[in-house]
PDB file of N, CA and C in Angstrom:
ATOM      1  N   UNK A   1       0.857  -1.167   0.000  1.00  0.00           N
ATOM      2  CA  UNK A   1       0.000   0.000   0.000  1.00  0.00           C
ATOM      3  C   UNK A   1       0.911   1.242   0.000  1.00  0.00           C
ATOM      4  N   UNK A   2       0.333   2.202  -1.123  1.00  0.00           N
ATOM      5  CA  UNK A   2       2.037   3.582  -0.974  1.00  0.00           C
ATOM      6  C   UNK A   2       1.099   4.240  -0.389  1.00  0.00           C
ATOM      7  N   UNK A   3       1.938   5.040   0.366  1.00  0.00           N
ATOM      8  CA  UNK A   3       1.599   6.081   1.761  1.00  0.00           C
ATOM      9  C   UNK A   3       2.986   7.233   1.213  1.00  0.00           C
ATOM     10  N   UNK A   4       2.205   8.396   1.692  1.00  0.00           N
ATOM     11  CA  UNK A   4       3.607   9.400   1.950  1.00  0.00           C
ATOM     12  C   UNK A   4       4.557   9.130   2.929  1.00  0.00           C
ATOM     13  N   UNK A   5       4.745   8.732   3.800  1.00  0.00           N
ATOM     14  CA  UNK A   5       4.866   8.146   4.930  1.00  0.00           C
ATOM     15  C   UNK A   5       6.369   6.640   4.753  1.00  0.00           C
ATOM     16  N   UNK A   6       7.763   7.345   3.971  1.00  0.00           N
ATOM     17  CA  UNK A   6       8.438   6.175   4.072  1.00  0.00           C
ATOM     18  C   UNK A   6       8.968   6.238   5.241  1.00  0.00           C
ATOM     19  N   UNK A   7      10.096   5.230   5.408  1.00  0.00           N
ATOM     20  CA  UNK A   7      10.812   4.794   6.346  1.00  0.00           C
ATOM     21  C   UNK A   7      11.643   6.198   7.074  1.00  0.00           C
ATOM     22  N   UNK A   8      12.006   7.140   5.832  1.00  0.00           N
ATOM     23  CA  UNK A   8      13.065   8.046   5.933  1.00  0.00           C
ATOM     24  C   UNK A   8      11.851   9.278   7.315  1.00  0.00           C
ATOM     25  N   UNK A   9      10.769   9.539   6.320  1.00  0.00           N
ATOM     26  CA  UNK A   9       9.829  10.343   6.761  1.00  0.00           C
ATOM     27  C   UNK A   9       9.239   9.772   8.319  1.00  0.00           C
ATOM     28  N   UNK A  10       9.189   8.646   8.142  1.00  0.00           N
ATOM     29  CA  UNK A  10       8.298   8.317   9.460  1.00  0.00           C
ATOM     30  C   UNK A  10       9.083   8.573  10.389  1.00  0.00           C
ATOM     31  N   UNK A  11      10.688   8.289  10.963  1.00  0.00           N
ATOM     32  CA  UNK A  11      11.466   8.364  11.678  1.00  0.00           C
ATOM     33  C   UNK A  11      11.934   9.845  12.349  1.00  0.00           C
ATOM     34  N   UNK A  12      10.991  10.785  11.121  1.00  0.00           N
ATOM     35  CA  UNK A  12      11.500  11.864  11.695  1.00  0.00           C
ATOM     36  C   UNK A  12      10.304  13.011  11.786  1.00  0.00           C
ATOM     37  N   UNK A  13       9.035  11.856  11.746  1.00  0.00           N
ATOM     38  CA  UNK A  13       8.059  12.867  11.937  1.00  0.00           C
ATOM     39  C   UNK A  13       7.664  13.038  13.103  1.00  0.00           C
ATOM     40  N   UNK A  14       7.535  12.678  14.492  1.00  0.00           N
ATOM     41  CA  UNK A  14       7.794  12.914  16.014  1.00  0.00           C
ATOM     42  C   UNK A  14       8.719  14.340  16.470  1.00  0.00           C
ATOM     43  N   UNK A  15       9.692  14.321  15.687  1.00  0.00           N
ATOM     44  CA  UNK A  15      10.543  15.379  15.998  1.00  0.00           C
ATOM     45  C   UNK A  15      10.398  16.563  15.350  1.00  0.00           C
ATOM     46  N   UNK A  16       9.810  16.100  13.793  1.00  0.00           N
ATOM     47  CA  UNK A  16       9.563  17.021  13.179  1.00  0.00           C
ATOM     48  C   UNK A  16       8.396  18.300  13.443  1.00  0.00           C
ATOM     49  N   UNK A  17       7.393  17.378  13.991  1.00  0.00           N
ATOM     50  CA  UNK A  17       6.236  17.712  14.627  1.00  0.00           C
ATOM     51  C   UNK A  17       5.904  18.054  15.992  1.00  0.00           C
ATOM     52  N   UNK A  18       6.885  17.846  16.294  1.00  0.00           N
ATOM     53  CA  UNK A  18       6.468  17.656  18.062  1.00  0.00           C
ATOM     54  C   UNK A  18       6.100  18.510  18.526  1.00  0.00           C
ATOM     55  N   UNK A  19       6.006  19.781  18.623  1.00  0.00           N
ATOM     56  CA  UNK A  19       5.063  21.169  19.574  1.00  0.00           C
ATOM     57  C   UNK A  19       3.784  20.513  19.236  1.00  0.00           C
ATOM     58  N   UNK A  20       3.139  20.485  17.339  1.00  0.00           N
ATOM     59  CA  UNK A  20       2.286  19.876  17.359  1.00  0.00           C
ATOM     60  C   UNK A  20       1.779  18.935  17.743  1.00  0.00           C
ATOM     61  N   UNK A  21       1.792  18.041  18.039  1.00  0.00           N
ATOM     62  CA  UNK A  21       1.820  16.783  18.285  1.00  0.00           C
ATOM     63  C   UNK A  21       1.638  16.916  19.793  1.00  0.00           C
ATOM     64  N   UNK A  22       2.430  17.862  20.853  1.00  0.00           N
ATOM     65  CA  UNK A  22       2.087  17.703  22.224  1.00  0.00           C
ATOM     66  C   UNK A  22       0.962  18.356  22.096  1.00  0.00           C
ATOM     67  N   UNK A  23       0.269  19.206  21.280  1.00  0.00           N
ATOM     68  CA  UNK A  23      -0.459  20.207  22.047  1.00  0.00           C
ATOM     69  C   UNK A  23      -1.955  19.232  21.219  1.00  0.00           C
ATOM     70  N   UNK A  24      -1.909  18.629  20.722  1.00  0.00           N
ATOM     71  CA  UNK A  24      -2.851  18.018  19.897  1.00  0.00           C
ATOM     72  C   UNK A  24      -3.225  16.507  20.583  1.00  0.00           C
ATOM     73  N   UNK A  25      -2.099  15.751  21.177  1.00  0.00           N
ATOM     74  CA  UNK A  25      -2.393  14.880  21.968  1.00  0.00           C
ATOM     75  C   UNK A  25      -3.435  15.126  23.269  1.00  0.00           C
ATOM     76  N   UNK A  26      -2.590  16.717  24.223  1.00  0.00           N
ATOM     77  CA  UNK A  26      -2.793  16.803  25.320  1.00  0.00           C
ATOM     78  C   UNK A  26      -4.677  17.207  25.184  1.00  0.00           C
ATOM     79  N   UNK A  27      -4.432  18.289  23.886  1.00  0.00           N
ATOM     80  CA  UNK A  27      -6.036  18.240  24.069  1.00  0.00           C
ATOM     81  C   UNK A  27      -7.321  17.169  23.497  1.00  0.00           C
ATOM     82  N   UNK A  28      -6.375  16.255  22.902  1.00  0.00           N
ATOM     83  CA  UNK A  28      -7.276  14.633  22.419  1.00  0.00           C
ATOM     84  C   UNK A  28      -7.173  14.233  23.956  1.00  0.00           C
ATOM     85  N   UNK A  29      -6.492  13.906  24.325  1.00  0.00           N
ATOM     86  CA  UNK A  29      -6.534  13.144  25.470  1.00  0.00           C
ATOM     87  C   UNK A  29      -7.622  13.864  26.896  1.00  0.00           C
ATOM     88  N   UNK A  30      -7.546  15.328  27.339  1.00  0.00           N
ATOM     89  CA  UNK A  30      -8.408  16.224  27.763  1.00  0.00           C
ATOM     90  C   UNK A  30      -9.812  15.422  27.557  1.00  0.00           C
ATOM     91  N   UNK A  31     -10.365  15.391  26.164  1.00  0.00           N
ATOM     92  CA  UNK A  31     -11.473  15.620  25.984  1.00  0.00           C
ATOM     93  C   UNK A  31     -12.171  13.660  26.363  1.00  0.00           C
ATOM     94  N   UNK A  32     -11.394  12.917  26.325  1.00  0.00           N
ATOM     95  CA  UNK A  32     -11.451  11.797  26.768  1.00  0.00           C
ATOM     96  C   UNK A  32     -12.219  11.686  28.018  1.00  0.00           C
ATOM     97  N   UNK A  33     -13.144  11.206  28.242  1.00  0.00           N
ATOM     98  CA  UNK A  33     -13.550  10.841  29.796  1.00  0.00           C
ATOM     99  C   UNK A  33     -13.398   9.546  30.046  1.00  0.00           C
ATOM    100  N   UNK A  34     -11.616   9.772  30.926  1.00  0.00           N
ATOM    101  CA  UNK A  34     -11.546   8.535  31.604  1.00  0.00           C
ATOM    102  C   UNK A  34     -11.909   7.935  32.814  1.00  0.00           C
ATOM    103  N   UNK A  35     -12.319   8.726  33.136  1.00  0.00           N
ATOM    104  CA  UNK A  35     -13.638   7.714  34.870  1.00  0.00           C
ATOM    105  C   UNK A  35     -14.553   7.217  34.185  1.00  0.00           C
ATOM    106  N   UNK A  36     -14.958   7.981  33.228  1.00  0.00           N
ATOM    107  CA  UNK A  36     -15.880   6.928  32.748  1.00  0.00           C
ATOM    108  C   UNK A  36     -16.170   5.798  32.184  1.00  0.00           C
ATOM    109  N   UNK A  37     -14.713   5.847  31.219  1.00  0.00           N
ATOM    110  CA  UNK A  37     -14.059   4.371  30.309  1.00  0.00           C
ATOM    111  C   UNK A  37     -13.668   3.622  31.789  1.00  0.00           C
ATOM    112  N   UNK A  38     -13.177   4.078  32.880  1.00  0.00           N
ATOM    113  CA  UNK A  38     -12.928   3.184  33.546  1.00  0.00           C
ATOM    114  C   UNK A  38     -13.593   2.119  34.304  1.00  0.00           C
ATOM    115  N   UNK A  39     -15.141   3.351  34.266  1.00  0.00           N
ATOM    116  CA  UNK A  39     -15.896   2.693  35.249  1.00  0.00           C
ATOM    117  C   UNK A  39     -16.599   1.398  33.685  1.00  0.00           C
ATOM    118  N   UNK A  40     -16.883   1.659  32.722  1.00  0.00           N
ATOM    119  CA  UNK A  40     -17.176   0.670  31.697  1.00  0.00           C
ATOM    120  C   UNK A  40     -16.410  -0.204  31.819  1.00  0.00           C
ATOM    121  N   UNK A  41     -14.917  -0.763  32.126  1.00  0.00           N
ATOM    122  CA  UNK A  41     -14.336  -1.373  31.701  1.00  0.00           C
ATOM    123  C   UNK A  41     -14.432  -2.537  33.594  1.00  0.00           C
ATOM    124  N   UNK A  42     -15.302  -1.469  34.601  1.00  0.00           N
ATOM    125  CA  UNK A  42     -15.148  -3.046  35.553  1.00  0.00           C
ATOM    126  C   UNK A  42     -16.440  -3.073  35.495  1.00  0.00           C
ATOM    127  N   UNK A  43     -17.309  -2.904  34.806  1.00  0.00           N
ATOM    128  CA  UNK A  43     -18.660  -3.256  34.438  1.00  0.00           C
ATOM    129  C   UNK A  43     -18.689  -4.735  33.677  1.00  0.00           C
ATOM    130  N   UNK A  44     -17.623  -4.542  32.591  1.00  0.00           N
ATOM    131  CA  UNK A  44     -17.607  -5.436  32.031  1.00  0.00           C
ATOM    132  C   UNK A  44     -16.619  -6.784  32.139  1.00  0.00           C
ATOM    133  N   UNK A  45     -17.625  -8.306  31.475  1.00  0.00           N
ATOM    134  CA  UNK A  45     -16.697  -9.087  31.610  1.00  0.00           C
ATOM    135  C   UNK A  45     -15.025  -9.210  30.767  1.00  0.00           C
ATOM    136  N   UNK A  46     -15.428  -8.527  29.593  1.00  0.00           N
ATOM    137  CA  UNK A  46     -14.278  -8.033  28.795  1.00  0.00           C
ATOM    138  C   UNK A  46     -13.666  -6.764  28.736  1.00  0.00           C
ATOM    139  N   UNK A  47     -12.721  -6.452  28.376  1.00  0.00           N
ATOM    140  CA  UNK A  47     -11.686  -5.075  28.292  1.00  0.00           C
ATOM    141  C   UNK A  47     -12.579  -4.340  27.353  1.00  0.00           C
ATOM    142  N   UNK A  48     -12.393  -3.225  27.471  1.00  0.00           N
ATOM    143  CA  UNK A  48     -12.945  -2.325  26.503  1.00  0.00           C
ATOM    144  C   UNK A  48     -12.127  -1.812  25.156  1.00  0.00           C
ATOM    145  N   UNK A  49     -12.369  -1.754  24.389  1.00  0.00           N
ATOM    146  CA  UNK A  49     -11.635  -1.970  23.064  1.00  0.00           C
ATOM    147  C   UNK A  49     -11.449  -0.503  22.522  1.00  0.00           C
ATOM    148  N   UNK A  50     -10.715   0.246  22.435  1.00  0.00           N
ATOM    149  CA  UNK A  50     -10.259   1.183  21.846  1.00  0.00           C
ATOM    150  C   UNK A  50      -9.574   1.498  20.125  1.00  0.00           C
ATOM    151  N   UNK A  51     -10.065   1.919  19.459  1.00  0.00           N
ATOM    152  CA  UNK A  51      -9.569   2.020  18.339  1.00  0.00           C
ATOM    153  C   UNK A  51      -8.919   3.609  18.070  1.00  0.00           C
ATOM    154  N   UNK A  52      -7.882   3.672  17.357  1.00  0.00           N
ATOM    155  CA  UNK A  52      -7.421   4.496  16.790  1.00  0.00           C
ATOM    156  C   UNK A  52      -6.778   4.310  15.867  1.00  0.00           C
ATOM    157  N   UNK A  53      -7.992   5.140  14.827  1.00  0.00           N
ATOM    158  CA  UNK A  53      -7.693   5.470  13.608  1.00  0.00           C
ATOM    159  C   UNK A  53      -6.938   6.254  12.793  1.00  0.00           C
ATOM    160  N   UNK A  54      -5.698   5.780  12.174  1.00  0.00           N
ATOM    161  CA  UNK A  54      -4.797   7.001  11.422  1.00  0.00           C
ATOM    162  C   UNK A  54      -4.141   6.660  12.617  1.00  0.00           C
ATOM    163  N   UNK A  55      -3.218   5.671  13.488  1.00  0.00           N
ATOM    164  CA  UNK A  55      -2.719   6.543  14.480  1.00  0.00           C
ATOM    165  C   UNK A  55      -1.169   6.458  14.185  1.00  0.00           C
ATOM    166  N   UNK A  56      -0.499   6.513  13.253  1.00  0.00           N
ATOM    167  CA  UNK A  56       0.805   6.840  12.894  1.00  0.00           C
ATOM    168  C   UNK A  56       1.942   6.320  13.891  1.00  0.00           C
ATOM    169  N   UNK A  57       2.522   7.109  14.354  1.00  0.00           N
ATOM    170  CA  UNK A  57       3.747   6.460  15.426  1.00  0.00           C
ATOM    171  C   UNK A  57       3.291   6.424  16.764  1.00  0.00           C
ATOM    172  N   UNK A  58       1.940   6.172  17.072  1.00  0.00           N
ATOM    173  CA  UNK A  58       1.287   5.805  18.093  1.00  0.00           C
ATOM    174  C   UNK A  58       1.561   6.530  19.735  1.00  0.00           C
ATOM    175  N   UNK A  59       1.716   8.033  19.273  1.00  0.00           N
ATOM    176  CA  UNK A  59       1.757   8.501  20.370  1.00  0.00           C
ATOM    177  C   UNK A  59       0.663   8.743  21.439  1.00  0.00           C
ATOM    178  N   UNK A  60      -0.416   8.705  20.867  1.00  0.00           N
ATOM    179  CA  UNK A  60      -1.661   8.932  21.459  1.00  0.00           C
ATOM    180  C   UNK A  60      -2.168   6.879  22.196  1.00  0.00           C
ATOM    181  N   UNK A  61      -1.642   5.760  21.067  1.00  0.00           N
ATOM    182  CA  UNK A  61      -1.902   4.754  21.683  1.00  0.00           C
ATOM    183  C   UNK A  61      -0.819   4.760  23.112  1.00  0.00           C
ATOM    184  N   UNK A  62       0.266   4.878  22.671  1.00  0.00           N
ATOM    185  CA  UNK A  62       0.951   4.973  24.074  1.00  0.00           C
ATOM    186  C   UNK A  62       0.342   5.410  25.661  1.00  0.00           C
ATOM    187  N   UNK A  63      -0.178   6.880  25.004  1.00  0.00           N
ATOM    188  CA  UNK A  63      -0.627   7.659  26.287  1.00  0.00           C
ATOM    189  C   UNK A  63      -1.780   6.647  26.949  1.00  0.00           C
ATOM    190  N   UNK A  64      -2.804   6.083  26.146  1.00  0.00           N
ATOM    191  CA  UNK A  64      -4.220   5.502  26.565  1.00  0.00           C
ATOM    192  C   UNK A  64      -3.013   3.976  27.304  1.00  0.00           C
ATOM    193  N   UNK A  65      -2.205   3.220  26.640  1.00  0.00           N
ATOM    194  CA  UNK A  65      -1.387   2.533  27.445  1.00  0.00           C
ATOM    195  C   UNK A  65      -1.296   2.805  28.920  1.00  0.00           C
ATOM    196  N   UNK A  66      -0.776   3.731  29.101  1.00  0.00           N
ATOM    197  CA  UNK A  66      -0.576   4.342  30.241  1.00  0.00           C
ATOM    198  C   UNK A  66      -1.710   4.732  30.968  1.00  0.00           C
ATOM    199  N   UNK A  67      -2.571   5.650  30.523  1.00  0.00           N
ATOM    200  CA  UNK A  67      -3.715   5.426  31.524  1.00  0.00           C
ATOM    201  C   UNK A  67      -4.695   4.619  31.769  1.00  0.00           C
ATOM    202  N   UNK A  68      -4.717   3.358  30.930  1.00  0.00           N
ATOM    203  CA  UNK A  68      -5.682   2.320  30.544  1.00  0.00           C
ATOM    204  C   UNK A  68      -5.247   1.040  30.317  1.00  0.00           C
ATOM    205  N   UNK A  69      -4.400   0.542  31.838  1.00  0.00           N
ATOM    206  CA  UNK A  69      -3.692  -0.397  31.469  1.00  0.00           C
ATOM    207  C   UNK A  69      -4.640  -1.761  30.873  1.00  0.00           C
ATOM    208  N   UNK A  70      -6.000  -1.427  31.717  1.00  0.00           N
ATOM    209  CA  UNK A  70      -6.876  -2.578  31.164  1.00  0.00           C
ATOM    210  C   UNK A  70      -7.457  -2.774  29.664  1.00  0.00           C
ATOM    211  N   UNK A  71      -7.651  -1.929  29.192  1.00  0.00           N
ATOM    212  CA  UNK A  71      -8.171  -1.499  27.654  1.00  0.00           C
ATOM    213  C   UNK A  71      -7.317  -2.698  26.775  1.00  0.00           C
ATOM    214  N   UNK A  72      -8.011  -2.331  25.942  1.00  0.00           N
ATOM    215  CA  UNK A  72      -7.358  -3.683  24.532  1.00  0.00           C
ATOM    216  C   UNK A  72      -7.337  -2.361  23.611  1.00  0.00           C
ATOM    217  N   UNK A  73      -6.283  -2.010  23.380  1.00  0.00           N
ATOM    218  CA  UNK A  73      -6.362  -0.776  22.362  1.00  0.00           C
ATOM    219  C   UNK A  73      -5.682  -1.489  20.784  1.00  0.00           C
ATOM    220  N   UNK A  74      -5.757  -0.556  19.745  1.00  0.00           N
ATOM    221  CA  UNK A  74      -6.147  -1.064  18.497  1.00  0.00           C
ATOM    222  C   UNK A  74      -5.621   0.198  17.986  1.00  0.00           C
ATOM    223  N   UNK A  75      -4.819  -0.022  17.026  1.00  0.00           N
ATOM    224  CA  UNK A  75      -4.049   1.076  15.544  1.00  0.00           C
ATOM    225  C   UNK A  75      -3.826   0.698  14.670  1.00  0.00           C
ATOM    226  N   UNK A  76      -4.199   1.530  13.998  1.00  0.00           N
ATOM    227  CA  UNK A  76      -5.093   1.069  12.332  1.00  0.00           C
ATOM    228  C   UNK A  76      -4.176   2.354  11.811  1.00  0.00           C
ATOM    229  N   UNK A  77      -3.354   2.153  10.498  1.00  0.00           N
ATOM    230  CA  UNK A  77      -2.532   2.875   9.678  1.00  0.00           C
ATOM    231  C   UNK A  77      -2.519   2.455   8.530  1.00  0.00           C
ATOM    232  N   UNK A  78      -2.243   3.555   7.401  1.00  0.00           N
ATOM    233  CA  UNK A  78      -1.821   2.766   6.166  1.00  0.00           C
ATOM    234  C   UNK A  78      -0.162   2.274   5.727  1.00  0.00           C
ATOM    235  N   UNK A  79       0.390   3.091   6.829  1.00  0.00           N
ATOM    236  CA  UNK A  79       1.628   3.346   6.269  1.00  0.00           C
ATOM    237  C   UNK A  79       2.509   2.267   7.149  1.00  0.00           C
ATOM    238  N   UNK A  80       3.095   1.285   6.748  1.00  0.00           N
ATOM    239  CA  UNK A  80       3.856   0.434   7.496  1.00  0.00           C
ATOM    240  C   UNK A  80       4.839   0.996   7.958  1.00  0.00           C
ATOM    241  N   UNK A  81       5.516   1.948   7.459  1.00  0.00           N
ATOM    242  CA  UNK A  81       6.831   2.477   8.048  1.00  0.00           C
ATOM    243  C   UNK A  81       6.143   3.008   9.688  1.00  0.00           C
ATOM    244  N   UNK A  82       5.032   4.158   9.622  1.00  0.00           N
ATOM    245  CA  UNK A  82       4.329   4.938  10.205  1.00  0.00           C
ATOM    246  C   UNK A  82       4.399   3.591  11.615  1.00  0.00           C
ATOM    247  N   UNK A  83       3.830   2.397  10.915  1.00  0.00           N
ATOM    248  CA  UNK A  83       3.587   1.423  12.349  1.00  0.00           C
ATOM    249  C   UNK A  83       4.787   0.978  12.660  1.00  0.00           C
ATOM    250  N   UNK A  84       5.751   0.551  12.290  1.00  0.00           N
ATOM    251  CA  UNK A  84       6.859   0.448  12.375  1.00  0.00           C
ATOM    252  C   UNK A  84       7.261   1.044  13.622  1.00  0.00           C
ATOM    253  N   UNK A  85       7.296   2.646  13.431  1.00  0.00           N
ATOM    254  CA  UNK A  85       7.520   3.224  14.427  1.00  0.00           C
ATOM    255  C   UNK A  85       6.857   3.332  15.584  1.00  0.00           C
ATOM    256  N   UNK A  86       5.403   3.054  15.472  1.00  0.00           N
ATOM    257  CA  UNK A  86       4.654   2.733  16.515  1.00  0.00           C
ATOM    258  C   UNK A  86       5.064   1.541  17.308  1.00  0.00           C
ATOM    259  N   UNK A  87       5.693   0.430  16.486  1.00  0.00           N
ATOM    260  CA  UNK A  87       5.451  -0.791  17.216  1.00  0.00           C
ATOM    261  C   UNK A  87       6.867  -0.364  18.160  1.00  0.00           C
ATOM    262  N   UNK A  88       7.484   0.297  17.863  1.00  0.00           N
ATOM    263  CA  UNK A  88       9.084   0.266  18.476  1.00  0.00           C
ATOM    264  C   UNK A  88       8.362   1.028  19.847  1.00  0.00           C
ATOM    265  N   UNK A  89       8.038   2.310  20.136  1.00  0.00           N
ATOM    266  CA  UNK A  89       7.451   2.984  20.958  1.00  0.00           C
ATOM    267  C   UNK A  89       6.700   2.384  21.878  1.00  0.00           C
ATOM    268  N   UNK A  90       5.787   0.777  21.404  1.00  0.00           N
ATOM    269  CA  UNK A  90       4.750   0.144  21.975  1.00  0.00           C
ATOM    270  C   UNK A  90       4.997  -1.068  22.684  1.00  0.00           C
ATOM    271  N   UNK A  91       6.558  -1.508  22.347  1.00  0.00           N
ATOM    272  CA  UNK A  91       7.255  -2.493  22.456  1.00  0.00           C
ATOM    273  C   UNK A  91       6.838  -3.576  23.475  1.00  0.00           C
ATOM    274  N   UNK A  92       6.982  -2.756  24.577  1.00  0.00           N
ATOM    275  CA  UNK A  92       6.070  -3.000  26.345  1.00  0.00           C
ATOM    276  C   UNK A  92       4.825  -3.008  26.065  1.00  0.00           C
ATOM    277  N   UNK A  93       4.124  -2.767  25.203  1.00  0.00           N
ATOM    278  CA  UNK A  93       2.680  -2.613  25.668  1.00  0.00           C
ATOM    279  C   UNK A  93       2.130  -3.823  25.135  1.00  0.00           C
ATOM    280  N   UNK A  94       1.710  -4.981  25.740  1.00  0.00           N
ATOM    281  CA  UNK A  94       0.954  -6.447  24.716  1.00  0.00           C
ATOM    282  C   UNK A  94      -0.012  -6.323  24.553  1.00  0.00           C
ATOM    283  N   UNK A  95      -1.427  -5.158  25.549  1.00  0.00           N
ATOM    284  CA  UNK A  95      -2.291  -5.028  25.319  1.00  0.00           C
ATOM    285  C   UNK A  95      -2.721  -3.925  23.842  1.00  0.00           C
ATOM    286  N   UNK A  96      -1.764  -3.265  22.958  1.00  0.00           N
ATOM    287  CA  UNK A  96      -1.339  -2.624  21.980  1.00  0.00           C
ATOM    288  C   UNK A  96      -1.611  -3.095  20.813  1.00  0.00           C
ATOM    289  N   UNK A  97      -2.427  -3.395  19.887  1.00  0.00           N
ATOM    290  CA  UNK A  97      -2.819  -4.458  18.602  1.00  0.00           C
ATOM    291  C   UNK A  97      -2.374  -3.502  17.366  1.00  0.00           C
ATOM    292  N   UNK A  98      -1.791  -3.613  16.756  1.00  0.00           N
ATOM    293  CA  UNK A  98      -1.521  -2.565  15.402  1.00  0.00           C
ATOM    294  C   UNK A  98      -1.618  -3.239  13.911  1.00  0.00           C
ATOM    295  N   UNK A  99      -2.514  -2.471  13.006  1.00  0.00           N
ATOM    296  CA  UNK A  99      -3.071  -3.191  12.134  1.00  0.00           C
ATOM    297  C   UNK A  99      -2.655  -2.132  10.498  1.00  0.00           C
ATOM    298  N   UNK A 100      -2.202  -2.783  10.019  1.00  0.00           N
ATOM    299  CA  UNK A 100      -2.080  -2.109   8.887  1.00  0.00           C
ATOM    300  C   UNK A 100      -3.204  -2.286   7.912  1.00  0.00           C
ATOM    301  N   UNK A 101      -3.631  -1.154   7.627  1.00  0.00           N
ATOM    302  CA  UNK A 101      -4.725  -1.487   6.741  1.00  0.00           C
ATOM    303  C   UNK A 101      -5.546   0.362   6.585  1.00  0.00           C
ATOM    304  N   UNK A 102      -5.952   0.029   5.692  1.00  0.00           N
ATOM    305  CA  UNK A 102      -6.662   1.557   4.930  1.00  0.00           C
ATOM    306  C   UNK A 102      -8.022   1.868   5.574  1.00  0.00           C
ATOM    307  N   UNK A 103      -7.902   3.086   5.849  1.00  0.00           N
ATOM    308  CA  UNK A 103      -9.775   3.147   6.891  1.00  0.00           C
ATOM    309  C   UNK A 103     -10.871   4.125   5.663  1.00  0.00           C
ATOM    310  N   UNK A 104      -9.991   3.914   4.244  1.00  0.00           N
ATOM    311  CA  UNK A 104     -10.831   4.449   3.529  1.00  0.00           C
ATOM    312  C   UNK A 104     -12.279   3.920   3.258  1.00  0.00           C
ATOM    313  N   UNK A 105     -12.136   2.808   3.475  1.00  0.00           N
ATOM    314  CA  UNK A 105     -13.474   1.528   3.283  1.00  0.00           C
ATOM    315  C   UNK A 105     -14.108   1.744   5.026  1.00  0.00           C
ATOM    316  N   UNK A 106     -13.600   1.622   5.819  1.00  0.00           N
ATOM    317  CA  UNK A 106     -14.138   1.888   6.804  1.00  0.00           C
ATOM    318  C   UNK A 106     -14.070   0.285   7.702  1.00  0.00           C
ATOM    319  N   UNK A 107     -14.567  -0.933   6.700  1.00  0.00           N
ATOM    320  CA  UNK A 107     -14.836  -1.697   7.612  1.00  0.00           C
ATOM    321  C   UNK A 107     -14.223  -2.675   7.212  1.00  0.00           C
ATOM    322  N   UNK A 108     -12.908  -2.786   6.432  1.00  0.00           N
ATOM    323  CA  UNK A 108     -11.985  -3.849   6.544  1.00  0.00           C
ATOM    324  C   UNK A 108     -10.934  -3.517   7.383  1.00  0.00           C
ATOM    325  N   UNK A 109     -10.945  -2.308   8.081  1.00  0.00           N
ATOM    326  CA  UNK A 109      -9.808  -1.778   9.378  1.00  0.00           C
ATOM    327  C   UNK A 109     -10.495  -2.320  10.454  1.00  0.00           C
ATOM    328  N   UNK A 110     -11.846  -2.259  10.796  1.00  0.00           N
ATOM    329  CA  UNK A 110     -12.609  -2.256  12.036  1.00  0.00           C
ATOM    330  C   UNK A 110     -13.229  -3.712  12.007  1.00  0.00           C
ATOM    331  N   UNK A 111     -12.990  -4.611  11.504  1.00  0.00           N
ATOM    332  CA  UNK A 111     -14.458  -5.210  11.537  1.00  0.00           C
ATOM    333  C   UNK A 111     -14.007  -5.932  12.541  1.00  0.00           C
ATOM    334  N   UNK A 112     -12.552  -6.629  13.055  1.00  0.00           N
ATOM    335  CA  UNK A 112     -12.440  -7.596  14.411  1.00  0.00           C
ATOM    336  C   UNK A 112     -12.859  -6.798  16.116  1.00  0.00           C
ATOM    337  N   UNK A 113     -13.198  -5.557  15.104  1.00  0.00           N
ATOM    338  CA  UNK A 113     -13.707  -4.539  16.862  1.00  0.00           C
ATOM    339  C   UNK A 113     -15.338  -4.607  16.937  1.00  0.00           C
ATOM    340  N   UNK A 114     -16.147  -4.781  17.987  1.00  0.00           N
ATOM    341  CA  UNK A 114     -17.525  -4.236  17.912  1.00  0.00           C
ATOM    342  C   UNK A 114     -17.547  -3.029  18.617  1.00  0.00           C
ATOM    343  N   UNK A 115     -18.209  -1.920  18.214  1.00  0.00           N
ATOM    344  CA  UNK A 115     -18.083  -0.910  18.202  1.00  0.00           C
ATOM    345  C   UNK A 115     -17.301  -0.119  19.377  1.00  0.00           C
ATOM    346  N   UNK A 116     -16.322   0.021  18.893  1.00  0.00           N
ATOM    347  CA  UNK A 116     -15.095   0.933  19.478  1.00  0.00           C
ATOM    348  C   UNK A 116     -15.026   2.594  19.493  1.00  0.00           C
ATOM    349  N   UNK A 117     -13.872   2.830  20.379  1.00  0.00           N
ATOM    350  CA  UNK A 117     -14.511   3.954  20.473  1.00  0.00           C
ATOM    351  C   UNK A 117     -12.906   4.458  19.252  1.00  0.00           C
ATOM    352  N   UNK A 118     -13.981   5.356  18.764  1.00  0.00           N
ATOM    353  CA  UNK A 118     -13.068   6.218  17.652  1.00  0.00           C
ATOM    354  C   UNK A 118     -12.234   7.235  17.867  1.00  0.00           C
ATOM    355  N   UNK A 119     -11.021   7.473  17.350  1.00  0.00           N
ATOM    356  CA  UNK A 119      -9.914   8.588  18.059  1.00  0.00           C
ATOM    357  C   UNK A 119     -10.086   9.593  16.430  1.00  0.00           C
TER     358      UNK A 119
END
């Protein structure tokens, strides 16, 4: 699958980006209500499934890592390099699923999730 997104580019888009990238996480993550995912997740007999879509070098899966150790989180990219770099970042995380695949169709990225929550 070609992506803008090679090996050369992906490695240096974290750094390249990064003011962006903090200030865009901190307020994705803000708008998140996590007492509430939390309290869903001992409601239930299963983990709660998180998807993020587009999520590139998985800085935003990281963060939900960290505050959601229970979650089954999920990253969906087109760009293998892009996951690449995610998976290095995610290394520690087993609850971390990363999926290469195009979310232009919508439901050959999503379909092993029932309805997840969308980033």
């Amino acid at each position: 699958m070609r992506t803008y997104y090679t090996q050369k580019n992906a490695q240096h888009y974290n750094r390249t980006w990064r003011s962006f990238l903090e200030k865009t996480l901190a307020a994705t993550i803000s708008l998140i209500e996590m007492t509430h995912l939390d309290e869903e997740t001992d409601k239930r007999a299963r983990p709660i499934r998180i998807l993020d879509a587009a999520c590139g070098t998985g800085l935003l899966l990281a963060q939900l890592a960290r505050l959601m150790p229970r979650a089954e989180l999920y990253g969906v990219d087109a760009s293998q390099a892009m996951l690449t770099e995610a998976a290095d970042l995610l290394r520690d995380c087993p609850h971390v699923h990363l999926i290469q695949a195009s979310i232009a169709d919508g439901e050959t990225a999503v379909s092993p999730l029932h309805r997840p929550f969308l980033t």
